[in-house]
C-alpha atoms as a PDB file:
ATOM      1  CA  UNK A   1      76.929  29.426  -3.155  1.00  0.00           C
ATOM      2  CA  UNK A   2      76.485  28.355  -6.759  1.00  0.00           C
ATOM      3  CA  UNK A   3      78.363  25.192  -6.420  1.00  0.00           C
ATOM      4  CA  UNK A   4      76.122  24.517  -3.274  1.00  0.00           C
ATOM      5  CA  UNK A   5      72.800  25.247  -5.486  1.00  0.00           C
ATOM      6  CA  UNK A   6      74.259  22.779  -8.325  1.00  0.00           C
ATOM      7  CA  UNK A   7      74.754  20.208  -5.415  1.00  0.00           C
ATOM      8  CA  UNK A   8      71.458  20.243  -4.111  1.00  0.00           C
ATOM      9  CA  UNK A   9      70.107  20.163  -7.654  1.00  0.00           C
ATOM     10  CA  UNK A  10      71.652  17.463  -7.936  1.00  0.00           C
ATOM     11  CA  UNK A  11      70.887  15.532  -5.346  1.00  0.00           C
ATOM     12  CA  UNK A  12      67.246  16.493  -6.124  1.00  0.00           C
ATOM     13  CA  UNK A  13      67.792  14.831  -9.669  1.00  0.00           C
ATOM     14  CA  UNK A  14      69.120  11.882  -8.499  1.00  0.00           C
ATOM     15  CA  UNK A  15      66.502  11.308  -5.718  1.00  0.00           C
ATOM     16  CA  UNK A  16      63.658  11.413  -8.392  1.00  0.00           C
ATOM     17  CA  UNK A  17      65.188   9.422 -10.611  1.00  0.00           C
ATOM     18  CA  UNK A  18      65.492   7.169  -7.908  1.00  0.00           C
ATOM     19  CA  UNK A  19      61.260   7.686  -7.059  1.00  0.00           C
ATOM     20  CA  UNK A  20      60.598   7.279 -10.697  1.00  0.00           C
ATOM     21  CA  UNK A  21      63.021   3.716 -11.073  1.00  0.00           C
ATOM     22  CA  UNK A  22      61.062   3.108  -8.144  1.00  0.00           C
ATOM     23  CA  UNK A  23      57.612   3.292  -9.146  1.00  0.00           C
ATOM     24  CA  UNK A  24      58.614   1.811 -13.014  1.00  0.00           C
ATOM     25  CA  UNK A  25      59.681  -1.547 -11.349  1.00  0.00           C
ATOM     26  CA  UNK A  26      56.807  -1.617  -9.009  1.00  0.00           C
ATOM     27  CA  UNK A  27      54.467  -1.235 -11.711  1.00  0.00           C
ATOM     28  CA  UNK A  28      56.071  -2.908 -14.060  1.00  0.00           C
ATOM     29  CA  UNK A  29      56.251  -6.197 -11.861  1.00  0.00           C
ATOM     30  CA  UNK A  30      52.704  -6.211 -11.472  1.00  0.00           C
ATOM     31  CA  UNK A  31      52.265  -7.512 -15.332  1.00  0.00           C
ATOM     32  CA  UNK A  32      55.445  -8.999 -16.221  1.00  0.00           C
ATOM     33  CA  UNK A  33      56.994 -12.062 -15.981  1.00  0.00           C
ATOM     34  CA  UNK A  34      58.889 -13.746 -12.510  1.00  0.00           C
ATOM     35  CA  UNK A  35      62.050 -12.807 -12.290  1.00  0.00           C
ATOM     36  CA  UNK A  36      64.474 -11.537  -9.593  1.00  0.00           C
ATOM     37  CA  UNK A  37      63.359  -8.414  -7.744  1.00  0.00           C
ATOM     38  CA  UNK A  38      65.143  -4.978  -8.931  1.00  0.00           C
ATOM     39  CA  UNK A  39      66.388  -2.516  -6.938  1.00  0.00           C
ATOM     40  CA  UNK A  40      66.115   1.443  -8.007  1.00  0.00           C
ATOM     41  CA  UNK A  41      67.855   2.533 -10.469  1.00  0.00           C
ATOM     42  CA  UNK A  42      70.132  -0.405 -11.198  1.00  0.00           C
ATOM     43  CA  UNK A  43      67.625  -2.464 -11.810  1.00  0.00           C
ATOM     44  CA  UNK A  44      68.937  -6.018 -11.776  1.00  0.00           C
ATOM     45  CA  UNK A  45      72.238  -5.547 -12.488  1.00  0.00           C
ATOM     46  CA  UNK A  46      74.070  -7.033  -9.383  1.00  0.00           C
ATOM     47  CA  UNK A  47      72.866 -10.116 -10.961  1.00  0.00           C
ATOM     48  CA  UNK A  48      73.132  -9.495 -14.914  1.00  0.00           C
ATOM     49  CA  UNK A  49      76.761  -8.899 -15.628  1.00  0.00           C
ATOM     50  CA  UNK A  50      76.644  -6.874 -18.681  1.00  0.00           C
ATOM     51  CA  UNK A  51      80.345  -9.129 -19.801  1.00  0.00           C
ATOM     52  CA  UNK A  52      78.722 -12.288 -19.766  1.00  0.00           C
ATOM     53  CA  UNK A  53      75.541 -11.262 -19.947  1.00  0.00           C
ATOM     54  CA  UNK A  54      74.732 -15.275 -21.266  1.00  0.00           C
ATOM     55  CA  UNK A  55      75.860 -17.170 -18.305  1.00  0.00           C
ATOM     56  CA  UNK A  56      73.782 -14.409 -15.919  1.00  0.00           C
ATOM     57  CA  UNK A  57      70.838 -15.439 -17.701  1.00  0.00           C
ATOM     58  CA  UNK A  58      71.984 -19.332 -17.984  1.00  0.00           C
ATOM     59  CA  UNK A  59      72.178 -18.860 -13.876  1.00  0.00           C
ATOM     60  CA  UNK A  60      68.378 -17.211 -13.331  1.00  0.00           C
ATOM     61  CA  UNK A  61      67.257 -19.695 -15.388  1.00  0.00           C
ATOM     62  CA  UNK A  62      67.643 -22.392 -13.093  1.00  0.00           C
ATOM     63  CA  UNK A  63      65.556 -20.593 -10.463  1.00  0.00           C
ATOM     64  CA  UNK A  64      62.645 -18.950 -12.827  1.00  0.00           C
ATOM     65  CA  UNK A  65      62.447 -20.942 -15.541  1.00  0.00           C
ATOM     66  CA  UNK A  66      62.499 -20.546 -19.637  1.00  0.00           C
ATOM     67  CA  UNK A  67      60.932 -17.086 -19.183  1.00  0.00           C
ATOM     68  CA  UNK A  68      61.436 -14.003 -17.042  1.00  0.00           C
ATOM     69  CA  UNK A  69      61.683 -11.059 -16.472  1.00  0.00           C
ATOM     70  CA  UNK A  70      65.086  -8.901 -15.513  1.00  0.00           C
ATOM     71  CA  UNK A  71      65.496  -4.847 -15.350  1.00  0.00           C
ATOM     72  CA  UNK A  72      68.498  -3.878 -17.349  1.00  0.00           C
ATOM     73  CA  UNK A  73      68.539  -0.013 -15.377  1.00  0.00           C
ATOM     74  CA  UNK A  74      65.266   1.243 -15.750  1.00  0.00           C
ATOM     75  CA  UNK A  75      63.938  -0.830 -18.356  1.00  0.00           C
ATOM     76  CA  UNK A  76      62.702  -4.399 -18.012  1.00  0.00           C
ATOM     77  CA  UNK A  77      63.316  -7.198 -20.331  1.00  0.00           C
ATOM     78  CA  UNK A  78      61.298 -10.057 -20.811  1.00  0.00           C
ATOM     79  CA  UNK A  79      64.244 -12.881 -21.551  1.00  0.00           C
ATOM     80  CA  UNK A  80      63.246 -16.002 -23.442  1.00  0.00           C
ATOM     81  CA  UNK A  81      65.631 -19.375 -23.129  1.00  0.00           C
ATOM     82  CA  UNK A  82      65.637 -22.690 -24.976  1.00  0.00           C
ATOM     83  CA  UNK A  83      63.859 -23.490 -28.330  1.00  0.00           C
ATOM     84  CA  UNK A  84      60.500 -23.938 -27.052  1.00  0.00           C
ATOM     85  CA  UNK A  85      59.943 -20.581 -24.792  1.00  0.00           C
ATOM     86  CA  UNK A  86      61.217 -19.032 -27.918  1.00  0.00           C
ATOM     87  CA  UNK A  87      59.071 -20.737 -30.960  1.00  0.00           C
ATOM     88  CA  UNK A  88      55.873 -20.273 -28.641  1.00  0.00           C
ATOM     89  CA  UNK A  89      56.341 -16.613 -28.448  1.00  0.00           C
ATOM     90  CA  UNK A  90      57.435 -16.082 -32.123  1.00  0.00           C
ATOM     91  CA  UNK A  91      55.214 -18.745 -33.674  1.00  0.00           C
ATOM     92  CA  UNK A  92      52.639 -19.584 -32.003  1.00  0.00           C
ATOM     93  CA  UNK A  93      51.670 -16.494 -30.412  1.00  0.00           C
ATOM     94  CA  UNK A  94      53.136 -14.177 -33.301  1.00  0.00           C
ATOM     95  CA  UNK A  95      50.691 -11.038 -33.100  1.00  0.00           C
ATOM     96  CA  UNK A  96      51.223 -10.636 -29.325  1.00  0.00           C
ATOM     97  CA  UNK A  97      54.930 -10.307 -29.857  1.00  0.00           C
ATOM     98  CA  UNK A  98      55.375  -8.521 -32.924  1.00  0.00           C
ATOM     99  CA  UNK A  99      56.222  -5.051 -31.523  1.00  0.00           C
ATOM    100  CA  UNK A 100      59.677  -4.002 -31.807  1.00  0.00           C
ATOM    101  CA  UNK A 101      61.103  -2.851 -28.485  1.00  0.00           C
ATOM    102  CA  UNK A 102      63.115   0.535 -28.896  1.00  0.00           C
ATOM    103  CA  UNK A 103      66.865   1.074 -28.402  1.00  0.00           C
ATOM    104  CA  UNK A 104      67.714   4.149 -27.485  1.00  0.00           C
ATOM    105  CA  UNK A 105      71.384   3.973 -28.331  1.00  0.00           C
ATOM    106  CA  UNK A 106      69.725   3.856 -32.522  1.00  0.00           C
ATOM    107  CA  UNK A 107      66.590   5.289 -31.841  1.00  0.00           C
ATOM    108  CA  UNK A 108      67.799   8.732 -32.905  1.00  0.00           C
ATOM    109  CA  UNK A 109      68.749   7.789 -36.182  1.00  0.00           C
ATOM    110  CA  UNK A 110      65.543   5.956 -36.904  1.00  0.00           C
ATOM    111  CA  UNK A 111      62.980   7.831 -34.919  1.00  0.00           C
ATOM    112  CA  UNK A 112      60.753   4.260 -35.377  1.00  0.00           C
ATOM    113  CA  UNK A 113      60.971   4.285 -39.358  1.00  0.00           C
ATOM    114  CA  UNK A 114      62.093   1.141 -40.898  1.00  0.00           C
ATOM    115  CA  UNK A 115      61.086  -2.298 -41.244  1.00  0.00           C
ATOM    116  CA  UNK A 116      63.475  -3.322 -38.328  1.00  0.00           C
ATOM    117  CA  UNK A 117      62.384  -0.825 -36.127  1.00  0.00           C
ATOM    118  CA  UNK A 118      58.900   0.291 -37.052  1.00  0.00           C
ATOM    119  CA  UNK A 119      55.882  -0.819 -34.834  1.00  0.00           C
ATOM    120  CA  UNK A 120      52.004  -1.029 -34.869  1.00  0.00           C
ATOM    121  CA  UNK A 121      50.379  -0.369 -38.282  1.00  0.00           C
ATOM    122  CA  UNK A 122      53.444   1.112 -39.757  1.00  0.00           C
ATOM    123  CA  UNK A 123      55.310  -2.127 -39.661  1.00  0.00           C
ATOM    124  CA  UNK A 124      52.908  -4.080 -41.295  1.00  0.00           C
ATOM    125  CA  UNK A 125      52.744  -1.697 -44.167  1.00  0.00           C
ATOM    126  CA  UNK A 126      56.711  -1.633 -45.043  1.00  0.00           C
ATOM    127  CA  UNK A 127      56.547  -5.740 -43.543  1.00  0.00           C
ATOM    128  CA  UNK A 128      53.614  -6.298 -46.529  1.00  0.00           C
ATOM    129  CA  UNK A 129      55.624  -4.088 -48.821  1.00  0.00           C
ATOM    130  CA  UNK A 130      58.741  -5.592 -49.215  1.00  0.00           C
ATOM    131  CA  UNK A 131      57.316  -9.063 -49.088  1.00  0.00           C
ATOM    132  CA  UNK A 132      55.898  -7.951 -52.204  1.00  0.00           C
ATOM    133  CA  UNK A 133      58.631  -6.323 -53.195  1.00  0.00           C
ATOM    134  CA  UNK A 134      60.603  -9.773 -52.798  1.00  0.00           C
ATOM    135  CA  UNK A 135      58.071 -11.794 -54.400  1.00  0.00           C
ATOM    136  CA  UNK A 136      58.421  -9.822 -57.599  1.00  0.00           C
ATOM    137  CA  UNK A 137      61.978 -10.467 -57.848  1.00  0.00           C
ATOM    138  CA  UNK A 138      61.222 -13.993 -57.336  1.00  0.00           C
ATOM    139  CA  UNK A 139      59.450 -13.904 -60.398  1.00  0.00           C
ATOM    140  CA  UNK A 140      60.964 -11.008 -62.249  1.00  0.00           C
ATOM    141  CA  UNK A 141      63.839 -11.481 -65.458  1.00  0.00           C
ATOM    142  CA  UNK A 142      66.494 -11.951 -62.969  1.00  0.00           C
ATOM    143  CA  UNK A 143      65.434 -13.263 -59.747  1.00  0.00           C
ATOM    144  CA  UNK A 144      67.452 -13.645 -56.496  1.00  0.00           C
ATOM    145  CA  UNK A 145      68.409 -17.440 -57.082  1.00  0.00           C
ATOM    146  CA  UNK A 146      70.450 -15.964 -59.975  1.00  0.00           C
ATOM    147  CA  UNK A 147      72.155 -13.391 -58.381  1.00  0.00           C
ATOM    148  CA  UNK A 148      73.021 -15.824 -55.424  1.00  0.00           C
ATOM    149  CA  UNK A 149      74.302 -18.350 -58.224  1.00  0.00           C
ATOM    150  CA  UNK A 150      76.655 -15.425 -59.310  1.00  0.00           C
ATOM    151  CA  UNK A 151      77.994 -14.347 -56.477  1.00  0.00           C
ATOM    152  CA  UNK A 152      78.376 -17.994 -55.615  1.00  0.00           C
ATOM    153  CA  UNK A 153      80.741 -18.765 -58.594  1.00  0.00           C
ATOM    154  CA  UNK A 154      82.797 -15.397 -57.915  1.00  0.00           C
ATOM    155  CA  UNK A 155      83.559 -16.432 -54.459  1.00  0.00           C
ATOM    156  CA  UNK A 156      84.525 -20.040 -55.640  1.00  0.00           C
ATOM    157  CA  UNK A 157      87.078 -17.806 -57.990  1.00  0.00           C
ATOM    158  CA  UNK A 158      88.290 -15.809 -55.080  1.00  0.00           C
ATOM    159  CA  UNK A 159      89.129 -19.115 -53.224  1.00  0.00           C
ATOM    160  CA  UNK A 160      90.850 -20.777 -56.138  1.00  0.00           C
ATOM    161  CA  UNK A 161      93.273 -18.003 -55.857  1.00  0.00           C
ATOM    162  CA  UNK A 162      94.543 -19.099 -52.507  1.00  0.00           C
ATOM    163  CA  UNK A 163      95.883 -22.255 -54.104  1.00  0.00           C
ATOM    164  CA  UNK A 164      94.650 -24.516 -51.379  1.00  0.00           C
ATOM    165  CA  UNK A 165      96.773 -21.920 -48.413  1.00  0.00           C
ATOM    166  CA  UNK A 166      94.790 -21.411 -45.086  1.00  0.00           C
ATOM    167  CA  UNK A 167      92.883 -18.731 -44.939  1.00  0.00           C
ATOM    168  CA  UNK A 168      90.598 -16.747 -42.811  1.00  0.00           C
ATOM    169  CA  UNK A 169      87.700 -17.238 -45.240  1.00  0.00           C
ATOM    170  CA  UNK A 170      85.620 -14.556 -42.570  1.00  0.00           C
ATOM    171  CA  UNK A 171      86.658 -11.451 -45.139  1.00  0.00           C
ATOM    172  CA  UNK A 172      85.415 -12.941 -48.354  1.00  0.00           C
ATOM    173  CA  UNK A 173      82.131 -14.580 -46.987  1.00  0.00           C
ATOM    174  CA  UNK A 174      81.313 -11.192 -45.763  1.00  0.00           C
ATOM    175  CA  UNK A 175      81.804  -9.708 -48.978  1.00  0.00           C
ATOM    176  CA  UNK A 176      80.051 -12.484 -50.833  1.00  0.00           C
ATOM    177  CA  UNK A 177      76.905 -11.798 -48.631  1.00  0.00           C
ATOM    178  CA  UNK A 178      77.010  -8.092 -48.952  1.00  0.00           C
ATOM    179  CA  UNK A 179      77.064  -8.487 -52.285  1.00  0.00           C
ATOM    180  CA  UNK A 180      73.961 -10.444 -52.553  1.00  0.00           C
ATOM    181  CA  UNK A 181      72.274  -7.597 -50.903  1.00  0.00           C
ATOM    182  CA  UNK A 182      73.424  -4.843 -52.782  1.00  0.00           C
ATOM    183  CA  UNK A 183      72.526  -6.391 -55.953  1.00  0.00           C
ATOM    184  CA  UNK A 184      68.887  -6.646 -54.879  1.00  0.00           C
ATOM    185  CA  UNK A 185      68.693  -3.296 -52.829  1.00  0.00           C
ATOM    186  CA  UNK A 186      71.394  -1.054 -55.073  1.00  0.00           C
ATOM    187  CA  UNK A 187      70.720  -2.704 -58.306  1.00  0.00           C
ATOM    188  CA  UNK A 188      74.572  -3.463 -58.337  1.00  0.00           C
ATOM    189  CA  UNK A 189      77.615  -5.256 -56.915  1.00  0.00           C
ATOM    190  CA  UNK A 190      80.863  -4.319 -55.919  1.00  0.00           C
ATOM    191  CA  UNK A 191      84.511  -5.824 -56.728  1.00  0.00           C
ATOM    192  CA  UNK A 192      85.481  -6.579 -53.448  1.00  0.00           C
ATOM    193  CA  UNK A 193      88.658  -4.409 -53.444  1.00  0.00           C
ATOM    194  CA  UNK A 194      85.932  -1.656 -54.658  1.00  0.00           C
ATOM    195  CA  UNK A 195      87.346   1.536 -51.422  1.00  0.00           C
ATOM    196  CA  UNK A 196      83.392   2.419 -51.524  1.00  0.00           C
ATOM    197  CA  UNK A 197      82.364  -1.573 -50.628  1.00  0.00           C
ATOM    198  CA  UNK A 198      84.767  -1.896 -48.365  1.00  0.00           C
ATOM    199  CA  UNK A 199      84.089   1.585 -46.573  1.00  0.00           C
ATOM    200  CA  UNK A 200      80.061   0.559 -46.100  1.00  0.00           C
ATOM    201  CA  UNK A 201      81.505  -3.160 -44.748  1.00  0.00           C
ATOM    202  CA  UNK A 202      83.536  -1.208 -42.059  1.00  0.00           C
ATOM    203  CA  UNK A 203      80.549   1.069 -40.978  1.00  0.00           C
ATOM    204  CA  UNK A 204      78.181  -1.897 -40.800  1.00  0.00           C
ATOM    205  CA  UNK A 205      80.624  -3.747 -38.465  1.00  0.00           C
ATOM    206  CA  UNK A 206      81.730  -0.953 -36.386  1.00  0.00           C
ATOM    207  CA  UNK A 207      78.133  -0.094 -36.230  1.00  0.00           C
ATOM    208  CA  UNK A 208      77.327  -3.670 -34.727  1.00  0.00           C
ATOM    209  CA  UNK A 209      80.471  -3.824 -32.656  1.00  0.00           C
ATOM    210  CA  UNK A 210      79.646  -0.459 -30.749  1.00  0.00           C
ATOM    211  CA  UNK A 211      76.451  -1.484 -30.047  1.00  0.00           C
ATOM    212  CA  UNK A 212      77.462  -3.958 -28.526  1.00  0.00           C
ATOM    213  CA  UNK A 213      79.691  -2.048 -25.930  1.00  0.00           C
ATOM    214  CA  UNK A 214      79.026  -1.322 -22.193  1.00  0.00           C
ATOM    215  CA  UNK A 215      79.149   2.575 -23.391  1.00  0.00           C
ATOM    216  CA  UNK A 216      75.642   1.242 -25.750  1.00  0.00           C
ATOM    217  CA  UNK A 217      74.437  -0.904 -23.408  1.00  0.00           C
ATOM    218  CA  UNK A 218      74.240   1.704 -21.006  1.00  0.00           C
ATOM    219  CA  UNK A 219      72.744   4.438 -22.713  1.00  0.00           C
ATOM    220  CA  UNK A 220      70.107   2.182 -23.676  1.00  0.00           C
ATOM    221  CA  UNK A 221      69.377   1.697 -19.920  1.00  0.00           C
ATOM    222  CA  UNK A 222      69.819   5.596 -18.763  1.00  0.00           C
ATOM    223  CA  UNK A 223      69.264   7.340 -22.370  1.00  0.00           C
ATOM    224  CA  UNK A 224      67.676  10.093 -20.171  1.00  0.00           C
ATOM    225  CA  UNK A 225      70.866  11.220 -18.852  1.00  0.00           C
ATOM    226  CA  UNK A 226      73.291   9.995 -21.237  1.00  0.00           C
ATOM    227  CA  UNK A 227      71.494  12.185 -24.256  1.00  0.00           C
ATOM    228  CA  UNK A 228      72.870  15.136 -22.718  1.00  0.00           C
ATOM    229  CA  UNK A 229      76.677  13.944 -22.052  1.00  0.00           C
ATOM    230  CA  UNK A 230      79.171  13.956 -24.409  1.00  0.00           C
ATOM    231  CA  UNK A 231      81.297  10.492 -24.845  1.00  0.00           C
ATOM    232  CA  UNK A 232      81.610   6.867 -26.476  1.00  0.00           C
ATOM    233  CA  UNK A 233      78.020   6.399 -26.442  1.00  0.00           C
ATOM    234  CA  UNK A 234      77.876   9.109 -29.077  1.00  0.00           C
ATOM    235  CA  UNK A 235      79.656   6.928 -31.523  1.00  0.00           C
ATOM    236  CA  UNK A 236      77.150   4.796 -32.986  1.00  0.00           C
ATOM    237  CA  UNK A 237      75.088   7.891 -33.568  1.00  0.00           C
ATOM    238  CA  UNK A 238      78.265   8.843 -36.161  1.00  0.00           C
ATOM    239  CA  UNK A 239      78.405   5.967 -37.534  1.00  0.00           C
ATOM    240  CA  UNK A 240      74.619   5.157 -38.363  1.00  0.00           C
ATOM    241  CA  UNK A 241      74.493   8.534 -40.068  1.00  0.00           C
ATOM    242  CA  UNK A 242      77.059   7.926 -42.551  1.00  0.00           C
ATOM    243  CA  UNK A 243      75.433   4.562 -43.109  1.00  0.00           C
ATOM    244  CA  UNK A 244      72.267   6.560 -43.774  1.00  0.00           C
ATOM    245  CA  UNK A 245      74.206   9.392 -46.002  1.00  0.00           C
ATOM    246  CA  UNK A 246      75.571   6.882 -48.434  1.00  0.00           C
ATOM    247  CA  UNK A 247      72.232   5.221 -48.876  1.00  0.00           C
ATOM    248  CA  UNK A 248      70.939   8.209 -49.306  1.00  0.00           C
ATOM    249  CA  UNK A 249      73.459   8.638 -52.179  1.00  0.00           C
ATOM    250  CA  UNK A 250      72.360   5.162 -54.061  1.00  0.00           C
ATOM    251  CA  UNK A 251      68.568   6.774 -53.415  1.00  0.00           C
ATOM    252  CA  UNK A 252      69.651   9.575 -55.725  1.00  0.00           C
ATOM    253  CA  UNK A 253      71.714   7.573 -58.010  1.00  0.00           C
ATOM    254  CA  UNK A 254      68.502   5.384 -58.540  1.00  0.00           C
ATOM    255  CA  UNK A 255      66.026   9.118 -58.978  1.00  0.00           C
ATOM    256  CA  UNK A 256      67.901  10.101 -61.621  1.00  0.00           C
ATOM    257  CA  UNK A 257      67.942   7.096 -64.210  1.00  0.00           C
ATOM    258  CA  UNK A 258      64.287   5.771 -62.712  1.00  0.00           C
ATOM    259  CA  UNK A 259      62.360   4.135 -65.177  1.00  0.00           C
ATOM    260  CA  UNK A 260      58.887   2.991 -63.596  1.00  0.00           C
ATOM    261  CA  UNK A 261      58.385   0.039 -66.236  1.00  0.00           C
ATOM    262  CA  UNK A 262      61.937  -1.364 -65.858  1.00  0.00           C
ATOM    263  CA  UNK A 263      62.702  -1.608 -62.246  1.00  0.00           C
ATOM    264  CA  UNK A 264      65.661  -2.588 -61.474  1.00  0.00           C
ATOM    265  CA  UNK A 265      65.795  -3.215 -57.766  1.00  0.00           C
ATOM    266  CA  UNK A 266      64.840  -2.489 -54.033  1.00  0.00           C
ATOM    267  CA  UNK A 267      64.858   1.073 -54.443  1.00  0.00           C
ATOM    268  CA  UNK A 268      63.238   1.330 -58.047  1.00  0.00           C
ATOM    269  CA  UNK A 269      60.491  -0.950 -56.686  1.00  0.00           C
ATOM    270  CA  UNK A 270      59.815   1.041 -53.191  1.00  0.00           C
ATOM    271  CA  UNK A 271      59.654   4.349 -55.531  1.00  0.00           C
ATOM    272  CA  UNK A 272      56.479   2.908 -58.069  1.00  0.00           C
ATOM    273  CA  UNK A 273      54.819   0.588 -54.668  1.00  0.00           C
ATOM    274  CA  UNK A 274      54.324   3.942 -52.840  1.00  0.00           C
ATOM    275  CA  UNK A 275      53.059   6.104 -55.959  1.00  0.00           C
ATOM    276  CA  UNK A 276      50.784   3.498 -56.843  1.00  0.00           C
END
């Protein structure tokens, strides 16, 4: 009996979800833009292969143009191709398309903070704020240009080392840039042996690289089932949190030696903008 009543349940689940897909695309097409007609719950993709997700797009191009519209599961995404589509969206119609459309798959972490992921009045008020911020390093005692100049001749020393031997240069560019970025967020940069450097390099590429799987890629499309499974798709939810504990950890660092009339990066200058 019980496995019967958790059958039908089931069925009824999967037949709403099915009404609901249903009535999202319906609606949905109504406003957007062309594109090929989804089917419930999949969506549209028979014809977006989610491992070459490029040439699908490359291929509906043909038929609706530089912009359209395709349902990745439940969700539809407005797709932009070629240089043009793109710089009149961004560009010349900026306001209209400065939201931030959610993923679900980081959405947890964030909860919409964050000048990546923020929307509506909350974005422009961290956007505004670290423009600011930027500006006044531009024209503070040492300004970015310096610290790029720097880092510049450091990684000219690291590749003087190799003695002229091939090399995959990937390792030590990545550093380089990483430590452009600390120095203006975290004050500070790191030898690139440093275990600590090399630690936050690893979670910031895993991070990007699980993202980027089908595991992602599909909680992002059924987040309302896949929230309450246990799996892969969990992952990135790990490893976003201990990217979030150890800047947590430079926050503190920073709190304790603050000194309002000497800032000394990112983090000193977010602290006086928002007591201001």
């Amino acid at each position: 009996m019980r496995s019967a009543l958790l059958g039908v349940s089931a069925l009824i689940c999967i037949s709403l979800m099915i009404m609901m897909s249903t009535v999202q695309t319906k609606n949905g097409k109504r406003k957007a833009a062309p594109g090929p007609t989804p089917i419930p719950f999949l969506g549209n993709l028979l014809q977006v292969r989610t491992d070459a997700t490029f040439q699908s797009f490359m291929k509906l191009r043909e038929k609706y143009g530089s912009l359209f519209t395709v349902y990745m599961g439940l969700w539809p995404v407005v797709v932009l191709c070629g240089h043009e589509a793109v710089k009149e969206a961004l560009i010349d119609q900026a306001d209209e398309f400065s939201g931030r459309g959610k993923l679900a798959s980081i959405e947890q972490n964030f909860q919409g903070h964050g000048v990546a992921l923020a929307n509506g009045e909350r974005w422009r008020i961290l956007q505004r704020l670290s423009l600011t911020i930027f500006w006044d390093f531009r024209m503070g005692k040492r300004s970015i240009e310096e610290r790029i100049q720097d880092e510049a001749s450091y990684l000219l020393e690291e590749f003087r080392k190799t003695k002229g031997a091939p090399i995959d240069p990937t390792f030590l560019l990545s550093c380089s840039v990483s430590n452009i970025i600390s120095s203006v967020v975290f004050g500070s940069c790191f030898d690139y042996e440093d275990k600590q450097f090399l630690n936050l390099l690893w979670l910031i590429n895993e991070s990007f690289i699980e993202m980027s799987t089908p595991w992602a890629q599909l909680y992002d499309m059924y987040s309302g089932i896949m929230q309450y499974l246990s799996g892969r798709h969990n992952r990135v939810y790990y490893l976003i949190e201990e990217l979030k504990d150890f800047i947590a950890s430079r926050v503190k660092i920073n709190e304790a030696s603050f000194d309002p009339q000497n800032p000394r990066d990112f983090f000193d200058c977010f602290l006086i903008k928002m007591h201001q």
